[in-house]
Protein backbone atom coordinates (compact mmCIF):
# COMPACT_ATOMS: atom_id res chain seq x y z
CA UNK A 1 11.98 -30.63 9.01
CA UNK A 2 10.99 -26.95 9.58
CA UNK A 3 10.06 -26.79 5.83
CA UNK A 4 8.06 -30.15 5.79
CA UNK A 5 6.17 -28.55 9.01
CA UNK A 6 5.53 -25.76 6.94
CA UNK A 7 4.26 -26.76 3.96
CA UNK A 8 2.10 -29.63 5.70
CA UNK A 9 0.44 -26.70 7.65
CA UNK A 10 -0.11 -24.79 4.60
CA UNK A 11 -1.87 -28.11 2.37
CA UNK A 12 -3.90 -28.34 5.49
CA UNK A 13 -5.15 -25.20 5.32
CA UNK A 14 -5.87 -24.61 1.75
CA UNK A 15 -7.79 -28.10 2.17
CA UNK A 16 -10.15 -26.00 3.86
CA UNK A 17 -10.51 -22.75 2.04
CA UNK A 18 -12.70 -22.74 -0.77
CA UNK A 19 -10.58 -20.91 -2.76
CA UNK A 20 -9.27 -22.46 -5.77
CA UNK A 21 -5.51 -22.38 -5.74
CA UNK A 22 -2.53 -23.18 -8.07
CA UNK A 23 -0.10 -25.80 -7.46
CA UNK A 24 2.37 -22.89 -6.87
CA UNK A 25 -0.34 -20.63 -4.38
CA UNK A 26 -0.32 -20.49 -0.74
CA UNK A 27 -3.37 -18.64 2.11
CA UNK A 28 -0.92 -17.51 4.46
CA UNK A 29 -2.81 -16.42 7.05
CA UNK A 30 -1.80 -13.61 10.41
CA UNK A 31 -2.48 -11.89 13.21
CA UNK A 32 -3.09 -7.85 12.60
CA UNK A 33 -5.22 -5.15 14.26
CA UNK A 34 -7.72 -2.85 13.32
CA UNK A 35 -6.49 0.67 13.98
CA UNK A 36 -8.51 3.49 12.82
CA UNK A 37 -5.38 6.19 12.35
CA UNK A 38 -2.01 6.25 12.21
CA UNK A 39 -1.95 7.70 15.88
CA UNK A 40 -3.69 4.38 17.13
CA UNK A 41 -0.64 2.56 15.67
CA UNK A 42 2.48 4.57 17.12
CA UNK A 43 0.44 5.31 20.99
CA UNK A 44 -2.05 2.57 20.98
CA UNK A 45 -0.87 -0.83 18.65
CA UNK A 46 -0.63 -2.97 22.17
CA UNK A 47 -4.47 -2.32 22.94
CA UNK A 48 -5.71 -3.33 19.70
CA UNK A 49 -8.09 -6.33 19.14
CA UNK A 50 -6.75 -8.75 16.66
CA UNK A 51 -7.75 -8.94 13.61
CA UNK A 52 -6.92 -12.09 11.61
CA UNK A 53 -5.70 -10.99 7.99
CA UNK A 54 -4.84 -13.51 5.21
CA UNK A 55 -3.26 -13.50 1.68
CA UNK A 56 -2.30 -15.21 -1.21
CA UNK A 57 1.32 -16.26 -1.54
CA UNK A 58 2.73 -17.07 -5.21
CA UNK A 59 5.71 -18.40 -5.98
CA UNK A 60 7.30 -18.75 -9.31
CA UNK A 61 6.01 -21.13 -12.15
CA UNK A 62 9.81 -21.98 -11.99
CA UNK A 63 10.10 -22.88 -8.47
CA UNK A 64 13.07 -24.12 -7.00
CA UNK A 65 12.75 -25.33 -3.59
CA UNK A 66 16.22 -24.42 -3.08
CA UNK A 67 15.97 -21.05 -3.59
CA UNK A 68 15.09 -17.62 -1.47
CA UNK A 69 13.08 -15.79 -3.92
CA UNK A 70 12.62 -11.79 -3.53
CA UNK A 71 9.23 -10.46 -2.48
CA UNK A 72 6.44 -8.47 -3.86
CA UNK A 73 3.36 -7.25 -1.80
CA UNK A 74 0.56 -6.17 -3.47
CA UNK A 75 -2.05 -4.23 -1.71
CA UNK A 76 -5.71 -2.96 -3.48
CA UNK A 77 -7.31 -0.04 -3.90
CA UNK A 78 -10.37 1.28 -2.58
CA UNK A 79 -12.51 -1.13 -5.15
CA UNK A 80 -10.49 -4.04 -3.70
CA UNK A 81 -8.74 -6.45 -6.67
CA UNK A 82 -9.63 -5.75 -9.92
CA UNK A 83 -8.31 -7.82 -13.32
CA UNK A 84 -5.39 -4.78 -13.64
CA UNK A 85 -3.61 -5.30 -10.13
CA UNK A 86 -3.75 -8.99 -10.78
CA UNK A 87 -1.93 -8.39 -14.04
CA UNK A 88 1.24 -6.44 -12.41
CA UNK A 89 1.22 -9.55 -9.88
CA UNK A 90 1.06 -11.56 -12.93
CA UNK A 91 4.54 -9.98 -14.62
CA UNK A 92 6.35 -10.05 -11.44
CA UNK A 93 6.07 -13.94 -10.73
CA UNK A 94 7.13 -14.39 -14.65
CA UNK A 95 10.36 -12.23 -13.83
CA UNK A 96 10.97 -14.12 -11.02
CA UNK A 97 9.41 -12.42 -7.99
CA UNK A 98 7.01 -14.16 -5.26
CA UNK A 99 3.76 -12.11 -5.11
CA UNK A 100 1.67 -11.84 -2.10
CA UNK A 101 -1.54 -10.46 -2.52
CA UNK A 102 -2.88 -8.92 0.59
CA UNK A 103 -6.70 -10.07 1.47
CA UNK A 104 -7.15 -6.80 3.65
CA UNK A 105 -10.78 -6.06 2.69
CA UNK A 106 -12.29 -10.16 2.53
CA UNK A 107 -10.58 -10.57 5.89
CA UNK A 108 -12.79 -7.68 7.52
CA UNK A 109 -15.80 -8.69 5.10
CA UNK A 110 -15.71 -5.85 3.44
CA UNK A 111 -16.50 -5.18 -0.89
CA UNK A 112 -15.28 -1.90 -1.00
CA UNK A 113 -14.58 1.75 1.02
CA UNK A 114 -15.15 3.98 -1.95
CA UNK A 115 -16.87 6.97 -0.49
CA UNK A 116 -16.42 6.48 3.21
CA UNK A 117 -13.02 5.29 3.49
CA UNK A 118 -13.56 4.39 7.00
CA UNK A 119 -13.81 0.32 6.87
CA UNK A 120 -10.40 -0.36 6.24
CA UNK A 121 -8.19 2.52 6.29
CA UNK A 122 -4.69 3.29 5.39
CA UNK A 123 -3.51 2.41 8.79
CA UNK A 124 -5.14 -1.35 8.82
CA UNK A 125 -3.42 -1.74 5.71
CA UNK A 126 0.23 -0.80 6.48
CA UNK A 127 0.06 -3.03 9.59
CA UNK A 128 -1.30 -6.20 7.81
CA UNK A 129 1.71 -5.33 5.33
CA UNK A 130 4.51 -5.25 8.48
CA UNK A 131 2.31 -8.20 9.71
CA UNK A 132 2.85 -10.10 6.66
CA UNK A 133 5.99 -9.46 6.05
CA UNK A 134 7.12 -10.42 9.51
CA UNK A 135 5.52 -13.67 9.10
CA UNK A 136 6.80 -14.55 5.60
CA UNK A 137 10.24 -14.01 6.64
CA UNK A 138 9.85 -17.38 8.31
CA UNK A 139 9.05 -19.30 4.64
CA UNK A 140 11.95 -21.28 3.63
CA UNK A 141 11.79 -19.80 0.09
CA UNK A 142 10.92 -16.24 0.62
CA UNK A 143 14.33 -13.80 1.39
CA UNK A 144 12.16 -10.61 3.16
CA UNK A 145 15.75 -8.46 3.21
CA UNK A 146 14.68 -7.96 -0.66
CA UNK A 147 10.64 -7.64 -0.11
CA UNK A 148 9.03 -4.63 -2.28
CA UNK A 149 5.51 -3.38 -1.70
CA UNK A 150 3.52 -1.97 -4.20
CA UNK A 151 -0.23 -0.78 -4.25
CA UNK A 152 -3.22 1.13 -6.16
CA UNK A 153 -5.38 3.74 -4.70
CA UNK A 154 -5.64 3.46 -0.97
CA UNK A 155 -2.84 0.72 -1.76
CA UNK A 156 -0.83 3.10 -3.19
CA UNK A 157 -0.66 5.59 0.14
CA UNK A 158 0.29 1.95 1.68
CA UNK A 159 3.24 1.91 -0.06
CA UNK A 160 3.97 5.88 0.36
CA UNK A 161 3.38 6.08 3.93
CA UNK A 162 4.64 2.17 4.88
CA UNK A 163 8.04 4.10 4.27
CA UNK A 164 7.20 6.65 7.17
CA UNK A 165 9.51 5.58 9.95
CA UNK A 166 7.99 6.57 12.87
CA UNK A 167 5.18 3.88 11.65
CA UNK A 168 7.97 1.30 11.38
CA UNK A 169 9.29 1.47 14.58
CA UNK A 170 5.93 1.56 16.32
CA UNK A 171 5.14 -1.56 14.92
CA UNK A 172 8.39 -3.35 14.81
CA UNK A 173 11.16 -1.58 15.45
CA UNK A 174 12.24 -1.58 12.52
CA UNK A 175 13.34 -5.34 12.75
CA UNK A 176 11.24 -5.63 9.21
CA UNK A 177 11.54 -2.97 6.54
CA UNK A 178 11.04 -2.85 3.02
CA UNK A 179 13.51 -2.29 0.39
CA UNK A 180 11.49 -0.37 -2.56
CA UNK A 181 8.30 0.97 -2.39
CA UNK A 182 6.48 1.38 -5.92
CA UNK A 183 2.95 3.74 -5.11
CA UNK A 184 0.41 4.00 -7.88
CA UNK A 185 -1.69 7.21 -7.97
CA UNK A 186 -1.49 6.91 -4.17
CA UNK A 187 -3.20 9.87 -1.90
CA UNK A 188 -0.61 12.12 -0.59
CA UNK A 189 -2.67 14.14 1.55
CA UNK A 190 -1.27 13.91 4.66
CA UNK A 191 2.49 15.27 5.40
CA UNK A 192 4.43 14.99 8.85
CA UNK A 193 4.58 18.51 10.54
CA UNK A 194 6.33 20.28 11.17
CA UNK A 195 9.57 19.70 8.79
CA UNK A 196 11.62 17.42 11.49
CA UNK A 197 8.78 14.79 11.06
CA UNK A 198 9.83 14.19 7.40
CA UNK A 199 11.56 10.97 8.51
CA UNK A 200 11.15 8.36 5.60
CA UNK A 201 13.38 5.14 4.99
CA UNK A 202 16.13 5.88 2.82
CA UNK A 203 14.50 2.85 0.66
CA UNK A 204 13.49 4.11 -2.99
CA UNK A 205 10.32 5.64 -2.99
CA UNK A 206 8.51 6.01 -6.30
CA UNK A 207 5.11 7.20 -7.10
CA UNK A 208 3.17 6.90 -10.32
CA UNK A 209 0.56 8.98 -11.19
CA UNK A 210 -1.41 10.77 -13.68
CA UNK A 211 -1.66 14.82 -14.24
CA UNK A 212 -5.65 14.94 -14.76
CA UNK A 213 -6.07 12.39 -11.59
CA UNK A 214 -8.76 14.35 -9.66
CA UNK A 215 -9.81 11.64 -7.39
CA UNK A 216 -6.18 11.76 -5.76
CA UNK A 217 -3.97 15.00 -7.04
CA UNK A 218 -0.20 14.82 -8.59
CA UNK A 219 -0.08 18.58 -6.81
CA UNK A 220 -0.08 16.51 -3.39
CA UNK A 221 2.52 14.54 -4.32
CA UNK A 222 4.80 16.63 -5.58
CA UNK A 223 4.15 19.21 -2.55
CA UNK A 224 4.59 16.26 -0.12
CA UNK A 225 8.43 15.56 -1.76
CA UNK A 226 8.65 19.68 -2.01
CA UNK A 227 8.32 19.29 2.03
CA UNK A 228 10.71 16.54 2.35
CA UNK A 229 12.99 17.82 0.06
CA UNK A 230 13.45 21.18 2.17
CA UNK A 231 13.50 19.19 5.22
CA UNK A 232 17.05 18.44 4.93
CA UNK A 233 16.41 15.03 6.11
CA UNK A 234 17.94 11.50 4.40
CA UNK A 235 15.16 10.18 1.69
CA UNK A 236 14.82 8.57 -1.34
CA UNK A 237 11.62 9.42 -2.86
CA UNK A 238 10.86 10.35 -6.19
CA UNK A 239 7.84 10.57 -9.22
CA UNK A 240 6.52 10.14 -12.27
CA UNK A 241 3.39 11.91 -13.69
CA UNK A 242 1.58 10.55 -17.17
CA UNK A 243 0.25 13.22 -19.20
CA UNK A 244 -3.39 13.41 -19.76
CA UNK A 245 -3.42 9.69 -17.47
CA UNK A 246 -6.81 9.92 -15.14
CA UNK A 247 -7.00 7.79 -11.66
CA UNK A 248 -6.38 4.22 -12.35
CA UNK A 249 -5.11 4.80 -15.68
CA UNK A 250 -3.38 1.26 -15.78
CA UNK A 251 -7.39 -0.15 -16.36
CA UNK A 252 -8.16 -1.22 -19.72
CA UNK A 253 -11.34 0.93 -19.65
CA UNK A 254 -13.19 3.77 -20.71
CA UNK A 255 -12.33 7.21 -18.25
CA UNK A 256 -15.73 7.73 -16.55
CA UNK A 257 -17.33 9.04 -13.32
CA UNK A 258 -17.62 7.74 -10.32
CA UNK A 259 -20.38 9.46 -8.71
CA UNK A 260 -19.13 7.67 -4.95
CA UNK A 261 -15.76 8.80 -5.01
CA UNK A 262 -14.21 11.77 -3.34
CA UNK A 263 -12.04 14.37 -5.12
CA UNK A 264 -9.44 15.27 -3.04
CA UNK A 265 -7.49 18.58 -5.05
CA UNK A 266 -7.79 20.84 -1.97
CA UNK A 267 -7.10 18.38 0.93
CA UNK A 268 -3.97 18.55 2.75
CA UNK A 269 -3.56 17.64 6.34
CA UNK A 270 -0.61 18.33 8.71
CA UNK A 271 0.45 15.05 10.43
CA UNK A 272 2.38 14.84 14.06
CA UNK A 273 5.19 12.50 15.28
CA UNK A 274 2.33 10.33 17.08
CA UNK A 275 0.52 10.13 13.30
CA UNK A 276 -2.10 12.66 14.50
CA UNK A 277 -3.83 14.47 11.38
CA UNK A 278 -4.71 18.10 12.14
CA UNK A 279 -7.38 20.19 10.14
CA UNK A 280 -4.83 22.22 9.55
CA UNK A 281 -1.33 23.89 10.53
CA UNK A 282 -3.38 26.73 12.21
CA UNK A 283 -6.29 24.69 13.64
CA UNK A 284 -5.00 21.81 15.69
CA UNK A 285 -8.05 19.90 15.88
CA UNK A 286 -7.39 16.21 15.38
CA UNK A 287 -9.00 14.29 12.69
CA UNK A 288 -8.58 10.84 14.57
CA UNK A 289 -12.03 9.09 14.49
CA UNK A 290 -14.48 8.35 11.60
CA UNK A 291 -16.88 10.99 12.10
CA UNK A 292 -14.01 14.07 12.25
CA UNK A 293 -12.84 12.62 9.29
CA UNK A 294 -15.84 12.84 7.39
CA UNK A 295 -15.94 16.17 8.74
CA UNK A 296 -12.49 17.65 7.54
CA UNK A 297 -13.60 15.46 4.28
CA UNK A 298 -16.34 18.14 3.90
CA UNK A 299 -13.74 21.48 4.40
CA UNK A 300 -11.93 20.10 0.90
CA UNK A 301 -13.42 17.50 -0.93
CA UNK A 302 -16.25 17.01 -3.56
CA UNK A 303 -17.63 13.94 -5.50
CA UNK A 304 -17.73 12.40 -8.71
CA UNK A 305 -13.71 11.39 -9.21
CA UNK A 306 -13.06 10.53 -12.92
CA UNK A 307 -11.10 7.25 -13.74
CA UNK A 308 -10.05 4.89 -16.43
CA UNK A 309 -7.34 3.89 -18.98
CA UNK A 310 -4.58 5.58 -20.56
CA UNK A 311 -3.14 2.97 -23.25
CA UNK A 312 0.47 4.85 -22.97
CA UNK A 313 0.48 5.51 -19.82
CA UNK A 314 -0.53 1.85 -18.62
CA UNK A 315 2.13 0.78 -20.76
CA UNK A 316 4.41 2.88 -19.58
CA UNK A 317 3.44 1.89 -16.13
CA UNK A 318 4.11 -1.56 -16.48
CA UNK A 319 7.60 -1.23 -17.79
CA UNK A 320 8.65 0.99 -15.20
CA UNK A 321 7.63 -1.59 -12.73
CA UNK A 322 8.74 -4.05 -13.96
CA UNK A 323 12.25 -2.12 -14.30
CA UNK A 324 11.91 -0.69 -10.64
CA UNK A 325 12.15 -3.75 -8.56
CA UNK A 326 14.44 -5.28 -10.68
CA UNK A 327 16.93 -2.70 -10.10
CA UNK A 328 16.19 -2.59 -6.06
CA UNK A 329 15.71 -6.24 -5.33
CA UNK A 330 17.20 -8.40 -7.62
CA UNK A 331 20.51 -6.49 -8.28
């Protein structure tokens, strides 16, 4: 009965979305928030407005009604969804995966954050992703103890920092977790301070990114897992970097310039257990609103990011995907 309830619900409301949908697509739609940091989520989540957030859920052309299928979320990038995001979603529901593609920017009405980065943020993001989660786990064919996140962009510091525990237990106690988290040529510019802050899910953790991405840097990475690393504390995370592989090398495109875009090489911000970002470890002055972070923005950052394709290292990109959450959720 629950499942008829369900799915009635579900034809009801795709009746009256104008989106065209497959026979195998639901809108799922929940409650999130709008926080502007990750300090409004760990000392302020209870005071937020709600937002309503929505997605698209996909299940497998091969559906069996009988069966709890492992999950994917997929969360955009600054530009929102673009043809090569859609593609990855694509390959995982042929290997067997349900896909959810996370409508973070059309739920707030918004095209794109490229060069502000201020109308949805990294924060709004990771708690429609707990959000969604949470209320997928109550789908009769979705098994959310093997759910995976991936993203691109601003979607891929989703995925980095969605591992960040203090994050999950501010928003649910860690009741709903993921179990691999695959971020593409995320932005790594923020790491917990000082060193007993490190505290990331012992989940795999796997970045993918390209050595001449000057939009968001490798060198953050790779510092950010230095720092974790020397820690001492339990992790998982690891990375690959694609020689001479620009930001958003998985496009089929040309590379070229865009003019909007921040480069990031010289940003790094220390981050406190409440998710407070500080200019820096010597100048503890918060960067917790829109306008300080526009500020800080203008201590270490320039314009006029390169991106575009890299035929070997999109392949390469795809195959390790594709290997990645078979080995953490389906084995």
């Amino acid at each position: 009965m629950r499942f008829y309830k369900y799915t009635i619900a579900i034809i009801l409301f795709s009746l009256l979305n104008s989106q065209d949908l497959t026979w195998n697509q639901e809108i799922v739609t929940f409650e999130s928030a709008n926080p502007f940091s990750f300090e409004e989520i760990i000392t302020n989540l209870d005071n937020e407005p709600i937002q309503q957030v929505s997605g698209i859920l996909t299940l497998p052309e091969d559906f069996n009604p009988s069966i709890k299928y492992p999950l994917i979320i997929g969360v955009a990038g600054s530009l929102n969804w673009g043809p090569h995001h859609l593609k990855y979603l694509k390959m995982f529901q042929e290997m067997g995966f349900a896909t959810f593609q996370l409508q973070s920017f059309d739920s707030r009405d918004v095209d794109s954050t490229v060069g502000s980065q201020v109308e949805v943020t990294t924060a709004m993001v990771i708690l429609d992703s707990y959000r969604a989660l949470e209320t997928l786990s109550s789908h009769p064919n979705i098994n959310t103890d093997r759910a995976g996140i991936t993203g691109w962009s601003l979607g891929g510091a989703v995925s980095l920092y969605a591992a960040w525990l203090p994050l999950i237990n501010a928003i649910n106690d860690g009741e709903f977790m993921f179990a691999a988290h695959l971020p593409v040529y995320p932005g790594c510019m923020a790491y917990p301070y000082p060193s007993k802050n490190m505290k990331f899910s012992i989940a795999p953790v796997h970045i993918l990114i390209g050595d001449l991405d000057d939009w968001v840097p490798a060198a953050a990475c790779t510092e950010l897992i230095d720092k974790v690393h020397a820690s001492g504390l339990p992790h998982n995370i690891d990375i690959t970097i694609y020689e001479n592989a620009h930001h958003s090398f998985d496009r089929v495109s040309e590379v070229t310039v865009n003019k909007e875009g921040y480069t990031l090489g010289d940003c790094r911000f220390p981050m406190n257990e409440e998710g407070t970002l500080w200019l820096s470890e010597y100048w503890n002055i918060p960067i917790n609103t829109p306008l300080r972070q526009k500020i800080a923005l203008l201590t270490c950052a320039g314009r006029g990011p390169s991106m575009g394709g890299n035929n070997e290292a999109r392949e390469k990109s795809f195959k390790f995907s594709a290997e990645f959450f078979i080995k953490h959720l389906k084995n």
